[in-house]
Each structure stands twice: as C-alpha cells, then as structure tokens.
N, C-alpha and C. Protein backbone atom coordinates (compact mmCIF):
# COMPACT_ATOMS: atom_id res chain seq x y z
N UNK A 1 57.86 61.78 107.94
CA UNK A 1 57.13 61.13 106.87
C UNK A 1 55.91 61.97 106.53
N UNK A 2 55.67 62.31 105.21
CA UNK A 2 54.69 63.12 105.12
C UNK A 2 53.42 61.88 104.52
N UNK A 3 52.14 63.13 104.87
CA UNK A 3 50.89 61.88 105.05
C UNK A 3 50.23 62.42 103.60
N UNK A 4 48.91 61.96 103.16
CA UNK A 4 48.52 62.62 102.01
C UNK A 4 47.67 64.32 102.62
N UNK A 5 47.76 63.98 103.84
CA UNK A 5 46.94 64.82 104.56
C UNK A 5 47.60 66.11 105.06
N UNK A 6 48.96 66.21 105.19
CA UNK A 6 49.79 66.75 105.96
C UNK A 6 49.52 67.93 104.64
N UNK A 7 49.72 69.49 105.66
CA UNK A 7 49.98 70.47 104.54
C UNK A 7 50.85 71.21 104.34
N UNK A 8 51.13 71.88 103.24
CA UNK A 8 52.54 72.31 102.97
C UNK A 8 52.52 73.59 102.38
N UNK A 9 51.34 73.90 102.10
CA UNK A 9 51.64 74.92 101.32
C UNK A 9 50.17 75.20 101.83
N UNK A 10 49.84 76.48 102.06
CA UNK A 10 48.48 77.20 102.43
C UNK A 10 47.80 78.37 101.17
N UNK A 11 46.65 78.37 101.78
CA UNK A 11 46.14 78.95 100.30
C UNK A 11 45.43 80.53 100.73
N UNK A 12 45.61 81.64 100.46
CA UNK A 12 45.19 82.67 101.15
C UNK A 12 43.89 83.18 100.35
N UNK A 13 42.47 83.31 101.12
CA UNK A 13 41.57 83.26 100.66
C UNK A 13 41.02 84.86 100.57
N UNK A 14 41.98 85.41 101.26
CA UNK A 14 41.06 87.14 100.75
C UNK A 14 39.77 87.07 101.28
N UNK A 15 39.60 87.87 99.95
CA UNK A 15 38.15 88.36 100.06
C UNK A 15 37.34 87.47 99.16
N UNK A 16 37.89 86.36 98.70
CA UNK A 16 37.18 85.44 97.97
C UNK A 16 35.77 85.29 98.03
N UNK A 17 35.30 85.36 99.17
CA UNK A 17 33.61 84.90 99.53
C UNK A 17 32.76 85.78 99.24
N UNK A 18 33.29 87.05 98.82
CA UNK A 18 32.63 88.15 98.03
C UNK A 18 32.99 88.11 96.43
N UNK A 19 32.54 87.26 96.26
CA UNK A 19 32.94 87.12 94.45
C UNK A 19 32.43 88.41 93.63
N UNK A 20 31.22 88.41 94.02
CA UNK A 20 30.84 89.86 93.20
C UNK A 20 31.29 90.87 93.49
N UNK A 21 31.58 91.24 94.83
CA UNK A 21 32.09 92.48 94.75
C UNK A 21 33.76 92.67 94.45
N UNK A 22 34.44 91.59 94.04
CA UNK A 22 35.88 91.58 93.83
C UNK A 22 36.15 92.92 92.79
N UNK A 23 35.13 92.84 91.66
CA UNK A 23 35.96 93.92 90.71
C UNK A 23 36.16 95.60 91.35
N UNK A 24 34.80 95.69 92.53
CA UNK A 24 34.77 97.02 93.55
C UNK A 24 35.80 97.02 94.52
N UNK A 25 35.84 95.97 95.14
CA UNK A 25 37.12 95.82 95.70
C UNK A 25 38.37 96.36 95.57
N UNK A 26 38.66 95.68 94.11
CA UNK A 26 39.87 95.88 93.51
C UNK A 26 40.13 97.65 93.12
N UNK A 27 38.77 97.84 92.56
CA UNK A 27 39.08 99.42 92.34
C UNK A 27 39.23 100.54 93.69
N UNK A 28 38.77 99.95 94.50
CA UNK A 28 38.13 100.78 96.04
C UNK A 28 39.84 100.92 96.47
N UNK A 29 40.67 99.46 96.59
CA UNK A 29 41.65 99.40 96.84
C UNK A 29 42.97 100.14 96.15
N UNK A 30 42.24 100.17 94.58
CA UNK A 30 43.70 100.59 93.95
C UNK A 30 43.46 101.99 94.08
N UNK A 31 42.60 102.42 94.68
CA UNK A 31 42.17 104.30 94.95
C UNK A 31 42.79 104.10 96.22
N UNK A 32 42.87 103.74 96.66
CA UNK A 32 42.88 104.33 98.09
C UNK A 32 44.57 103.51 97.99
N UNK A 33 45.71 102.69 97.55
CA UNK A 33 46.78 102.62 97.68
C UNK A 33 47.10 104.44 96.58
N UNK A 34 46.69 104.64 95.57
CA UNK A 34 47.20 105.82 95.06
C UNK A 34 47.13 106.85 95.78
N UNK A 35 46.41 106.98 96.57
CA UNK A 35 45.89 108.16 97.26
C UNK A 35 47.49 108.33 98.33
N UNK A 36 47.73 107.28 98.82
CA UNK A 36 48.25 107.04 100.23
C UNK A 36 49.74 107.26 99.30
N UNK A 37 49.89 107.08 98.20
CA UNK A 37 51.25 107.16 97.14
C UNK A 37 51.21 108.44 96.58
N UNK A 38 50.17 109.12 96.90
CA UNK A 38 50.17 110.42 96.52
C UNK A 38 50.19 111.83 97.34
N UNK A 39 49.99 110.64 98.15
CA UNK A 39 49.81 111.43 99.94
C UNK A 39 51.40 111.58 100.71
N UNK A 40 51.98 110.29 100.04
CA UNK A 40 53.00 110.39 100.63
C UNK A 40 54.11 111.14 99.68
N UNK A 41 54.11 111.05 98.50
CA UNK A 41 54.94 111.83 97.69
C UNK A 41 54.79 113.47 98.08
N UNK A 42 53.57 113.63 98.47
CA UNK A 42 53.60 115.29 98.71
C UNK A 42 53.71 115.53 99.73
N UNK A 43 53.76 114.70 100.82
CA UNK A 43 54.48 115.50 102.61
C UNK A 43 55.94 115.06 101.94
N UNK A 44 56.49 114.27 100.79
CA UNK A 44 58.15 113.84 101.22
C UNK A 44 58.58 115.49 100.21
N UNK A 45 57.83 115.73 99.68
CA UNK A 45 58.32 116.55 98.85
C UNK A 45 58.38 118.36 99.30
N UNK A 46 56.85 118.04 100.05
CA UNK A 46 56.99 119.74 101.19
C UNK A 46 57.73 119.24 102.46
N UNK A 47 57.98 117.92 103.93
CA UNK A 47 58.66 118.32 105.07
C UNK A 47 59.63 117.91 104.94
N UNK A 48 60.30 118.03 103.43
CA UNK A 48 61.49 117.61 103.26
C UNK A 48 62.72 118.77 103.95
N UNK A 49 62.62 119.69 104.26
CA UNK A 49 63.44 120.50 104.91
C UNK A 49 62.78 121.43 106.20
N UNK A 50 63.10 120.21 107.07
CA UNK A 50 62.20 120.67 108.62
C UNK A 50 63.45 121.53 109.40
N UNK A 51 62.89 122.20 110.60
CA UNK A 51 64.05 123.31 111.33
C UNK A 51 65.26 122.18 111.30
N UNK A 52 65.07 121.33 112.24
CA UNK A 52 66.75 121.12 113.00
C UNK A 52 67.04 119.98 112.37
N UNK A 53 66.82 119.27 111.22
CA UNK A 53 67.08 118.10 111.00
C UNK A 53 68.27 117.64 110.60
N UNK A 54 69.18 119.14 109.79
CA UNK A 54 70.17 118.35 109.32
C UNK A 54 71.52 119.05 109.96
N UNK A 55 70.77 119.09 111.54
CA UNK A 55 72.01 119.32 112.75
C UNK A 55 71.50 117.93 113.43
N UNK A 56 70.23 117.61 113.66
CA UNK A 56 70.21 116.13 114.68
C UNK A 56 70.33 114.63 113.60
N UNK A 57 70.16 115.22 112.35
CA UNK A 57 70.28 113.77 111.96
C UNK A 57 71.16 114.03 110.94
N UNK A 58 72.57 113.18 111.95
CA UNK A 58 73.82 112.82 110.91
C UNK A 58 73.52 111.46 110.26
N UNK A 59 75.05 111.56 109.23
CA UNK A 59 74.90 109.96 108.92
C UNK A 59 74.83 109.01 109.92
N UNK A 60 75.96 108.89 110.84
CA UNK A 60 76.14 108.21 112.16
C UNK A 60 74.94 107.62 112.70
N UNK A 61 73.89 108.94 113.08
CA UNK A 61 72.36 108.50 114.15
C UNK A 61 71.66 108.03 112.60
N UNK A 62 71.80 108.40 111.28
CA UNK A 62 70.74 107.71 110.33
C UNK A 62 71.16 106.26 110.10
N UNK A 63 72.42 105.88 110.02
CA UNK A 63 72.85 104.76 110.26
C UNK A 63 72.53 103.72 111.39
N UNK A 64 72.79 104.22 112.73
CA UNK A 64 71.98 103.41 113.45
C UNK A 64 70.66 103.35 113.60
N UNK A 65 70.05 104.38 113.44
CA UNK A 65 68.80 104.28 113.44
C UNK A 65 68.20 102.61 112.15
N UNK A 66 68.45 103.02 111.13
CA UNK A 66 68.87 101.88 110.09
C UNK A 66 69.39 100.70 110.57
N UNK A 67 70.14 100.29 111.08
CA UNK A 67 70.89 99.28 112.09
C UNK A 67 69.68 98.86 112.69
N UNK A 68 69.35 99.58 113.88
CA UNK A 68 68.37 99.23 114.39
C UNK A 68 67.03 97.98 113.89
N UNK A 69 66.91 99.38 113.01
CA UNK A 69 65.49 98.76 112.58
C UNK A 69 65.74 97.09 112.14
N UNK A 70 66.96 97.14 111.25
CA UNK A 70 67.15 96.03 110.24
C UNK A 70 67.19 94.83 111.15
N UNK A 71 68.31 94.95 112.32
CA UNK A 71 68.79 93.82 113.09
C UNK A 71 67.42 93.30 113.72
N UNK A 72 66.69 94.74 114.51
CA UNK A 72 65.60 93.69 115.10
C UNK A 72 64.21 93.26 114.27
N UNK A 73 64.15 94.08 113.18
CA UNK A 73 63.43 93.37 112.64
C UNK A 73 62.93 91.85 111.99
N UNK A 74 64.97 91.56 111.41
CA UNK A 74 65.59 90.19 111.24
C UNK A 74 65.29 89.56 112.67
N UNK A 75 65.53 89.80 113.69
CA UNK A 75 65.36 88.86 114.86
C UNK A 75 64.20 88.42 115.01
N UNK A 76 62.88 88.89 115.09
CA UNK A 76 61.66 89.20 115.37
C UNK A 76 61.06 87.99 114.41
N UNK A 77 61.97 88.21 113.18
CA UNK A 77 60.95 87.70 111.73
C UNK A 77 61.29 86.59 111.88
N UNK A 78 62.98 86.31 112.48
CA UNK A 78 63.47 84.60 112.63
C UNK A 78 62.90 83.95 113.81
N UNK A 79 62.67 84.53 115.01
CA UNK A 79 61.71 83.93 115.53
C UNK A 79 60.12 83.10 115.23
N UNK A 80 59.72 84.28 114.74
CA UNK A 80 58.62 83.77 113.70
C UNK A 80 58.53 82.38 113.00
N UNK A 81 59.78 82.73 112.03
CA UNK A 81 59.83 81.80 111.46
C UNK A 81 59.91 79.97 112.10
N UNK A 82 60.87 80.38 113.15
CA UNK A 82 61.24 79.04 113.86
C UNK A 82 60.27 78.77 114.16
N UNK A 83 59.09 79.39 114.48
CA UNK A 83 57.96 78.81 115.63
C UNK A 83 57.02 78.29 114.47
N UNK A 84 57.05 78.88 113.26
CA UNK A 84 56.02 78.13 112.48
C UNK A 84 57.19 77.14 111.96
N UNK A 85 58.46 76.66 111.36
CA UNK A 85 58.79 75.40 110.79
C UNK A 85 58.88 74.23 112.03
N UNK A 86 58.78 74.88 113.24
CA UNK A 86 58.76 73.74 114.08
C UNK A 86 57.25 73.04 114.55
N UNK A 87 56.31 73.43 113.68
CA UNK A 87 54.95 72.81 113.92
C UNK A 87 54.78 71.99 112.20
N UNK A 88 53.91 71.12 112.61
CA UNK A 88 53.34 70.20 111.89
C UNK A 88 51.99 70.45 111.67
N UNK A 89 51.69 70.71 110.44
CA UNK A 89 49.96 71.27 109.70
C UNK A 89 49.05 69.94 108.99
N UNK A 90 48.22 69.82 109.67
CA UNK A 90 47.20 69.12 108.95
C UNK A 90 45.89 69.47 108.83
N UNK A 91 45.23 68.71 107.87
CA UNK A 91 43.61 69.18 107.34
C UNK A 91 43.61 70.37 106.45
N UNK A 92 42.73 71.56 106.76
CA UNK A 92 43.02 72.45 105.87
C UNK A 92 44.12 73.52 105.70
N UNK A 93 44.13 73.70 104.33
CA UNK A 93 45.08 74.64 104.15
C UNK A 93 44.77 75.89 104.00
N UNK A 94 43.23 76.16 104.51
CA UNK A 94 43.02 77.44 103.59
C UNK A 94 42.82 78.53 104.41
N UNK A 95 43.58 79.69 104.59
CA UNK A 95 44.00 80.48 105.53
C UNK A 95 43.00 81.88 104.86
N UNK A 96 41.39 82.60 105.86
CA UNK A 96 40.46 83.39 105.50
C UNK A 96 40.81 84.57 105.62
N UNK A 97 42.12 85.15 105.29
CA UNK A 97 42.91 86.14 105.32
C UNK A 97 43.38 86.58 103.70
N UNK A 98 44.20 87.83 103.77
CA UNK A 98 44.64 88.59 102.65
C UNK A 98 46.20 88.52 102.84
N UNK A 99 46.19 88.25 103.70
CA UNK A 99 48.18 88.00 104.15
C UNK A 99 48.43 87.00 105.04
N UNK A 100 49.40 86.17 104.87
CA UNK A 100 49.69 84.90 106.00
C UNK A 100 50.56 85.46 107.00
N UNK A 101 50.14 85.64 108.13
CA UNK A 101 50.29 85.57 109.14
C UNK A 101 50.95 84.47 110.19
N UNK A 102 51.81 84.45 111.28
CA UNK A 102 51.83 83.59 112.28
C UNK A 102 51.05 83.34 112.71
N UNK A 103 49.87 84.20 113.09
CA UNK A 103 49.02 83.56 114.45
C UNK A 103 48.20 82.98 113.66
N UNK A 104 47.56 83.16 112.17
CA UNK A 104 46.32 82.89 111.44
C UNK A 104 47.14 81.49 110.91
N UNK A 105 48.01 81.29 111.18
CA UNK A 105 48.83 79.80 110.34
C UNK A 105 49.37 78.70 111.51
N UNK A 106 49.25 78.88 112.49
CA UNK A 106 49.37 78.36 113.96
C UNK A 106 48.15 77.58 113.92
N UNK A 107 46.92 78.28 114.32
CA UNK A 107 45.38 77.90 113.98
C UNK A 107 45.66 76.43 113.16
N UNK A 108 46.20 76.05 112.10
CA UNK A 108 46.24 74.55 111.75
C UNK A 108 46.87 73.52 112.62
N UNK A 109 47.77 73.99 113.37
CA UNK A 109 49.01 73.15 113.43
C UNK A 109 48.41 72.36 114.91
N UNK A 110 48.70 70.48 114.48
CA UNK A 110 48.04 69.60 114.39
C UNK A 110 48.36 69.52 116.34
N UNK A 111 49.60 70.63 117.28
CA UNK A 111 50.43 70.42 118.51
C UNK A 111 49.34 71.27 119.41
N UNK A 112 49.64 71.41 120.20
CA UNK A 112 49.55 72.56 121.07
C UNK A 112 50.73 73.79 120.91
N UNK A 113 49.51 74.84 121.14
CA UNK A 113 50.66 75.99 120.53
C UNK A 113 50.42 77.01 121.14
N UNK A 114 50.30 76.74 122.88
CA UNK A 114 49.87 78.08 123.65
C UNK A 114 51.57 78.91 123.56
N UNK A 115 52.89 78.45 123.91
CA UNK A 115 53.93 78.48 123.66
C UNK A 115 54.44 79.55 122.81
N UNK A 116 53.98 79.03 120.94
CA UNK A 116 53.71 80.06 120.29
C UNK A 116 52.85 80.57 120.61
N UNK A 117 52.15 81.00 121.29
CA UNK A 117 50.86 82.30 120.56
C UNK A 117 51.48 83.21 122.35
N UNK A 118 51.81 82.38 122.77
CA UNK A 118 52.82 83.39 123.65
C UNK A 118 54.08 84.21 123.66
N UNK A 119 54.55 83.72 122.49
CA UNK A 119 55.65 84.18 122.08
C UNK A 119 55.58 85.17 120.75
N UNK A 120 53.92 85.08 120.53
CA UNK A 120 53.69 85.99 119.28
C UNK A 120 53.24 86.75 120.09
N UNK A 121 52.69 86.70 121.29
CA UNK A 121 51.78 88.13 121.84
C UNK A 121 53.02 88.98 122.17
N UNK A 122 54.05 88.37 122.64
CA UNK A 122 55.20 89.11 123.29
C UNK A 122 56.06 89.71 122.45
N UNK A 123 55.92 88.95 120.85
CA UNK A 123 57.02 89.51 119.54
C UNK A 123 55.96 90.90 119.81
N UNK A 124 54.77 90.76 119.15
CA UNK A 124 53.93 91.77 119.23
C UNK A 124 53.88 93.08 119.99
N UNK A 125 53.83 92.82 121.17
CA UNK A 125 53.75 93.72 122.47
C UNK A 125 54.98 95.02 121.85
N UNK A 126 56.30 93.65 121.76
CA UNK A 126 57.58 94.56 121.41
C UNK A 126 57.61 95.54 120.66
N UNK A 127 56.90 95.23 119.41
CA UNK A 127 56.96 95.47 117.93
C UNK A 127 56.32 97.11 117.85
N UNK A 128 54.97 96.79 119.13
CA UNK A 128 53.99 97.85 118.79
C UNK A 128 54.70 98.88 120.49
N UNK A 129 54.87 98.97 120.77
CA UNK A 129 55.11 99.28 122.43
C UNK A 129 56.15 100.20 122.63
N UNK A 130 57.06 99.34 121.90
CA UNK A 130 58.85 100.12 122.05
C UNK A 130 58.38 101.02 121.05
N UNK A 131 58.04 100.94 119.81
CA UNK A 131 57.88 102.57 119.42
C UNK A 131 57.18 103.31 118.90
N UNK A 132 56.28 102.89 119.83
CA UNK A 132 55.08 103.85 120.50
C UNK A 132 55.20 104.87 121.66
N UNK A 133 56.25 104.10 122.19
CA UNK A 133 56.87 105.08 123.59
C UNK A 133 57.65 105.70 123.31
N UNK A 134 58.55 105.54 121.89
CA UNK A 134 59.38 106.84 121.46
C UNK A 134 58.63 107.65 120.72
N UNK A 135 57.66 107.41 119.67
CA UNK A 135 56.41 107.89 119.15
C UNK A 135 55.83 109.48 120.35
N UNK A 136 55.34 108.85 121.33
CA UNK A 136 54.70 109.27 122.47
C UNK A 136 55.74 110.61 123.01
N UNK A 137 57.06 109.62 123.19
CA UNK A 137 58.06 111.33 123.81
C UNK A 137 58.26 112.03 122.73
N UNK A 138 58.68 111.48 121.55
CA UNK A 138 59.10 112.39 120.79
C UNK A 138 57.64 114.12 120.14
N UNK A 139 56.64 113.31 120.67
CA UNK A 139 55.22 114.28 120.16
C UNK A 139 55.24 114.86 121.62
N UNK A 140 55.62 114.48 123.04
CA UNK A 140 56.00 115.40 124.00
C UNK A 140 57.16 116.73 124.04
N UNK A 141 57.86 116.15 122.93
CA UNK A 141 58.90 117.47 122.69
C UNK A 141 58.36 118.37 122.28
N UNK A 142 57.74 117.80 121.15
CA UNK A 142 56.72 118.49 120.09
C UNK A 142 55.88 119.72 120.16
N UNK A 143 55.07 118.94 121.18
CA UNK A 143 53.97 119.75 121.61
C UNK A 143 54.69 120.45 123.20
N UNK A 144 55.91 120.13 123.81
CA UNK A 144 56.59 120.90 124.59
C UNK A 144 57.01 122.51 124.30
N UNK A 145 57.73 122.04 122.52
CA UNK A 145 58.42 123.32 122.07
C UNK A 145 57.16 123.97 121.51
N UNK A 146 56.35 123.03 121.22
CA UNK A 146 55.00 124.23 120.63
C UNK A 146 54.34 124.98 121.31
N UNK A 147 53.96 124.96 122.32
CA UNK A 147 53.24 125.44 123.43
C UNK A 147 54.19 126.97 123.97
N UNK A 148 55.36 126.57 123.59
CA UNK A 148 56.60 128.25 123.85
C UNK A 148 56.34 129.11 122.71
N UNK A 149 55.87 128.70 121.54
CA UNK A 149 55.60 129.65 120.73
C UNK A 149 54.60 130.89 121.03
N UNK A 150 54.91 132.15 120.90
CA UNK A 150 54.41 133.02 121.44
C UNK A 150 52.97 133.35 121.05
N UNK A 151 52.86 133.24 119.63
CA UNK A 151 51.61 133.53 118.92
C UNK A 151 50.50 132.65 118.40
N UNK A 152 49.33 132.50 118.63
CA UNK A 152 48.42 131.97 118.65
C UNK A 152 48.33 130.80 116.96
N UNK A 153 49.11 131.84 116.38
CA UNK A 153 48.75 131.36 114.55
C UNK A 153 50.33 130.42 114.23
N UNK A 154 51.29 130.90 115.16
CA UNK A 154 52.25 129.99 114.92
C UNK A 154 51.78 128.43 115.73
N UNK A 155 51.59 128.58 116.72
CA UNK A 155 51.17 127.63 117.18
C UNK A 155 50.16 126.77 116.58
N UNK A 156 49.35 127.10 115.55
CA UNK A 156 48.24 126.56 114.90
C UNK A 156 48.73 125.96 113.49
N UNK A 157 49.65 126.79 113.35
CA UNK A 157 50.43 126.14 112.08
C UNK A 157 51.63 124.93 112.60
N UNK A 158 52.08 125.38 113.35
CA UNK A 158 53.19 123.78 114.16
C UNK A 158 52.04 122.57 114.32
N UNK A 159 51.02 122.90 115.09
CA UNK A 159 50.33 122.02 115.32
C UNK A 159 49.24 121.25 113.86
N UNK A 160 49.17 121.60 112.90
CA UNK A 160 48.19 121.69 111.42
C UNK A 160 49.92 120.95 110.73
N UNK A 161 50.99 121.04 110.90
CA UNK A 161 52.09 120.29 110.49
C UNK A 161 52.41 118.87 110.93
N UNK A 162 51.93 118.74 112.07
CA UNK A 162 52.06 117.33 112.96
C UNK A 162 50.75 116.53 112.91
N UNK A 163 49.62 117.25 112.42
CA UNK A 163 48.32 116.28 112.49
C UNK A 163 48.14 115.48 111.31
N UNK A 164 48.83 115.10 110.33
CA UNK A 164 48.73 114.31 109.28
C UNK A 164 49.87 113.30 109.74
N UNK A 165 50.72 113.31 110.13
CA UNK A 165 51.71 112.22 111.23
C UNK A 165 51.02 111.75 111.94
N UNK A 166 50.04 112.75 112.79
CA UNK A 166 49.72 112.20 114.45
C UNK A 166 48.17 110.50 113.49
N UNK A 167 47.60 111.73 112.45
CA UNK A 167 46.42 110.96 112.66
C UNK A 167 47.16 109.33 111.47
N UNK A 168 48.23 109.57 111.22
CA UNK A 168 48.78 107.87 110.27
C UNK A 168 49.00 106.90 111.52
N UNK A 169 50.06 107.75 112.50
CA UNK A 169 50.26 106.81 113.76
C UNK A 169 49.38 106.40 114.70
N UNK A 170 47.98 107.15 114.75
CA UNK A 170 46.76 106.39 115.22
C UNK A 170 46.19 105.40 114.75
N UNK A 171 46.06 105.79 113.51
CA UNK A 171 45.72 104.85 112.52
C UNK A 171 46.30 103.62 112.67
N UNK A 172 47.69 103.45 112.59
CA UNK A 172 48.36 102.37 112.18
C UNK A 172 48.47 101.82 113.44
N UNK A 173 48.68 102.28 114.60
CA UNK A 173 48.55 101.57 115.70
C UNK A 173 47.26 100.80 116.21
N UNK A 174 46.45 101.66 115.71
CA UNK A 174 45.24 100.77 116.55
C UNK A 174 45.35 99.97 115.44
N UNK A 175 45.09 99.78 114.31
CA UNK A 175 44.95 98.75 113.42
C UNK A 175 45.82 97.18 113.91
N UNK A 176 47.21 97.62 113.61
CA UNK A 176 47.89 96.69 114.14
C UNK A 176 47.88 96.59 115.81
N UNK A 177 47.48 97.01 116.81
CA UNK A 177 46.89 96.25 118.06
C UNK A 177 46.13 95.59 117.55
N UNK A 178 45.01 95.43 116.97
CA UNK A 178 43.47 94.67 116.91
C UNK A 178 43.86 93.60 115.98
N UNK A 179 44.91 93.50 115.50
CA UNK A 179 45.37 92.04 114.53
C UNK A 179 46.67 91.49 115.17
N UNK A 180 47.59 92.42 116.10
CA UNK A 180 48.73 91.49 116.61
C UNK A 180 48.64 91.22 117.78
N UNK A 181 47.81 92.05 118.95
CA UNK A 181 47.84 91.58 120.09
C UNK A 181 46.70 90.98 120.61
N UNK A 182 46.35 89.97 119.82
CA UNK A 182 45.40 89.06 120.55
C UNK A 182 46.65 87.71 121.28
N UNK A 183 45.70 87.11 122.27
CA UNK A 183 46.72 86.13 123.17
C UNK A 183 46.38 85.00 122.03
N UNK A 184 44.97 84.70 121.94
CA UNK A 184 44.71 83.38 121.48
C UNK A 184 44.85 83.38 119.35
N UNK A 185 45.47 82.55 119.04
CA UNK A 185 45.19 82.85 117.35
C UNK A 185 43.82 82.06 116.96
N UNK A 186 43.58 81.12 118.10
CA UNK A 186 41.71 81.09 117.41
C UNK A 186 41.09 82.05 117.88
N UNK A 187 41.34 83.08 118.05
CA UNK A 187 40.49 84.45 117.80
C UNK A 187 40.46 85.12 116.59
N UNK A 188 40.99 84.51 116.18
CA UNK A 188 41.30 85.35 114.37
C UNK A 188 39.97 84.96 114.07
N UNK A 189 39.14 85.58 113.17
CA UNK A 189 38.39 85.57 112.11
C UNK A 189 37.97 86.41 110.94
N UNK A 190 37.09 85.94 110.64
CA UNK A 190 36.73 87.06 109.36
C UNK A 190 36.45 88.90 109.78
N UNK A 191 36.33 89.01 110.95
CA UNK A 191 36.36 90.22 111.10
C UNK A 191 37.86 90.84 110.87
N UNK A 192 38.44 90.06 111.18
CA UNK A 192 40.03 90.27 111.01
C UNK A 192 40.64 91.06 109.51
N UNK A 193 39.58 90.45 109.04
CA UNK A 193 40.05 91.10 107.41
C UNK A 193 39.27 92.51 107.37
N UNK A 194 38.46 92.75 107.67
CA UNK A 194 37.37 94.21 107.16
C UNK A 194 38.77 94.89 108.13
C-alpha cells in the first residue's frame, strides 16, 4: 500500500546549491568532457597499430574479452538492482549527488540496510580489484619487456607511450575507490560530489 509519504521517484540535486556558479560549471565541464573526446580520439587514432596486437588479439580472445565484460557487468548491475527494489523509501527524495547511485539511494530506505551496504562494498571491492590486478600484471610485462631494451632513448620512449594510460588508470581508480568503497552509505556527502 503506498502512503502519501512513501517515495518513488528521487530527485538528483547536482550542483544545485551553487546556483550562480551553474553557468561556470557548465562551461568548466563541457571543456574538460571535449578535451577528454579529444584526448581520446588522438591516442585511438596514433596507438592504433601497437607491436603484437594483431597476433595476441584475435577475434576469439576480443570476443571473450567482450563476453566477459558484458555478463559480469549484467550480474553486478542485477544485483544492484534487487537490493534497491527490495527496500521501501520514505521522507525525502532528494538525492545531493550528480548521478544516482546504490549506496547514495539506500541512505532513504525506511529498513535496515547493513546487508546492502555489504553487499555494495563487496560488488565494489570486485569491480575495482579484479582489474586492477590484471591492470597491475599486465604494466609488469610492460615495464618487464621495457627494462630489456638496450638503449636509454628507447626505453624513454616505451615508457613516454604508457604514461598517458598509466596516469587515466590512477586517476580513475582512486576516484572510484573514494566513492565505491566506503562500508557505510551514510558516509556519502557533499564532498562526494567535488
């Protein structure tokens, strides 16, 4: 039975509380998504033909690799999902974020939800962990076969090829640690968004 109170639909508040600075915002943001669209069009367009790639990656391993991703990603996301339609939301709806989230949408729900936020630290853990540790060997090959290179300037150029990779996957990892692996989701706050 739904109440007048019960909520159903959540409202994502951004950066709302900065009203004035929304129009800087908006521009700060649409520079810096072009940049990253421009950034990425020109490594796809120069490491588009790296040494060994099109002896290690057949259709077969691009296919599973693809497989991979898809199946567990679907698993991960249906979990998710189950854990938020099986809670009940009341009071507010208004979620101080730029994207709805599990753990920031848990925070309403009227149950106890150590359960979920245990089962989000652990989706999490997975998400960021498993391939990070292939991340990790595969830059051990890396810097394995680089280190055999004989000359000082080849080696500087292998290594000046991998540091625009190395520094996205720092990037993106620590980012997403500091928003997915918290235990508790009333730890979320407005710092969460900067």
């Amino acid at each position: 039975m739904v109440t007048s109170s019960q909520v159903s639909k959540f409202l994502l508040l951004g950066f709302s509380s900065f009203s004035e600075l929304q129009p800087v915002l908006f521009v700060l943001f649409l520079c810096l998504y072009l940049i990253i669209l421009c950034s990425n069009l020109t490594i796809f367009s120069i490491i588009c033909q790296p040494l060994h790639y099109l002896i290690l990656m057949t259709w077969r391993v691009c296919g599973q690799l693809a497989s991979t991703c898809i199946v567990s990603g679907f698993l991960i996301s249906l979990v998710g999902t189950i854990l938020v339609f099986s809670l009940h939301f009341y009071g507010s709806n208004k979620v101080k974020h730029y994207f709805c989230d599990i753990s920031l949408v848990i925070q309403f729900a009227c149950a106890e939800t150590n359960v979920n936020e245990l089962v989000i630290f652990i989706c999490g853990i997975l998400v960021l962990v498993v391939p990070l540790i292939f991340t990790c060997m595969s830059y051990g090959f890396i810097v394995h076969t680089i280190l055999k290179i004989p000359t000082n300037e080849g080696k500087w150029k292998a290594f000046s090829t991998c540091a625009s990779h190395l520094i996205v996957v720092i990037v993106h990892y620590g980012c997403a640690s500091s928003v997915y692996v918290q235990f508790s989701a009333k730890y979320s706050s407005s710092k969460d968004r900067l």
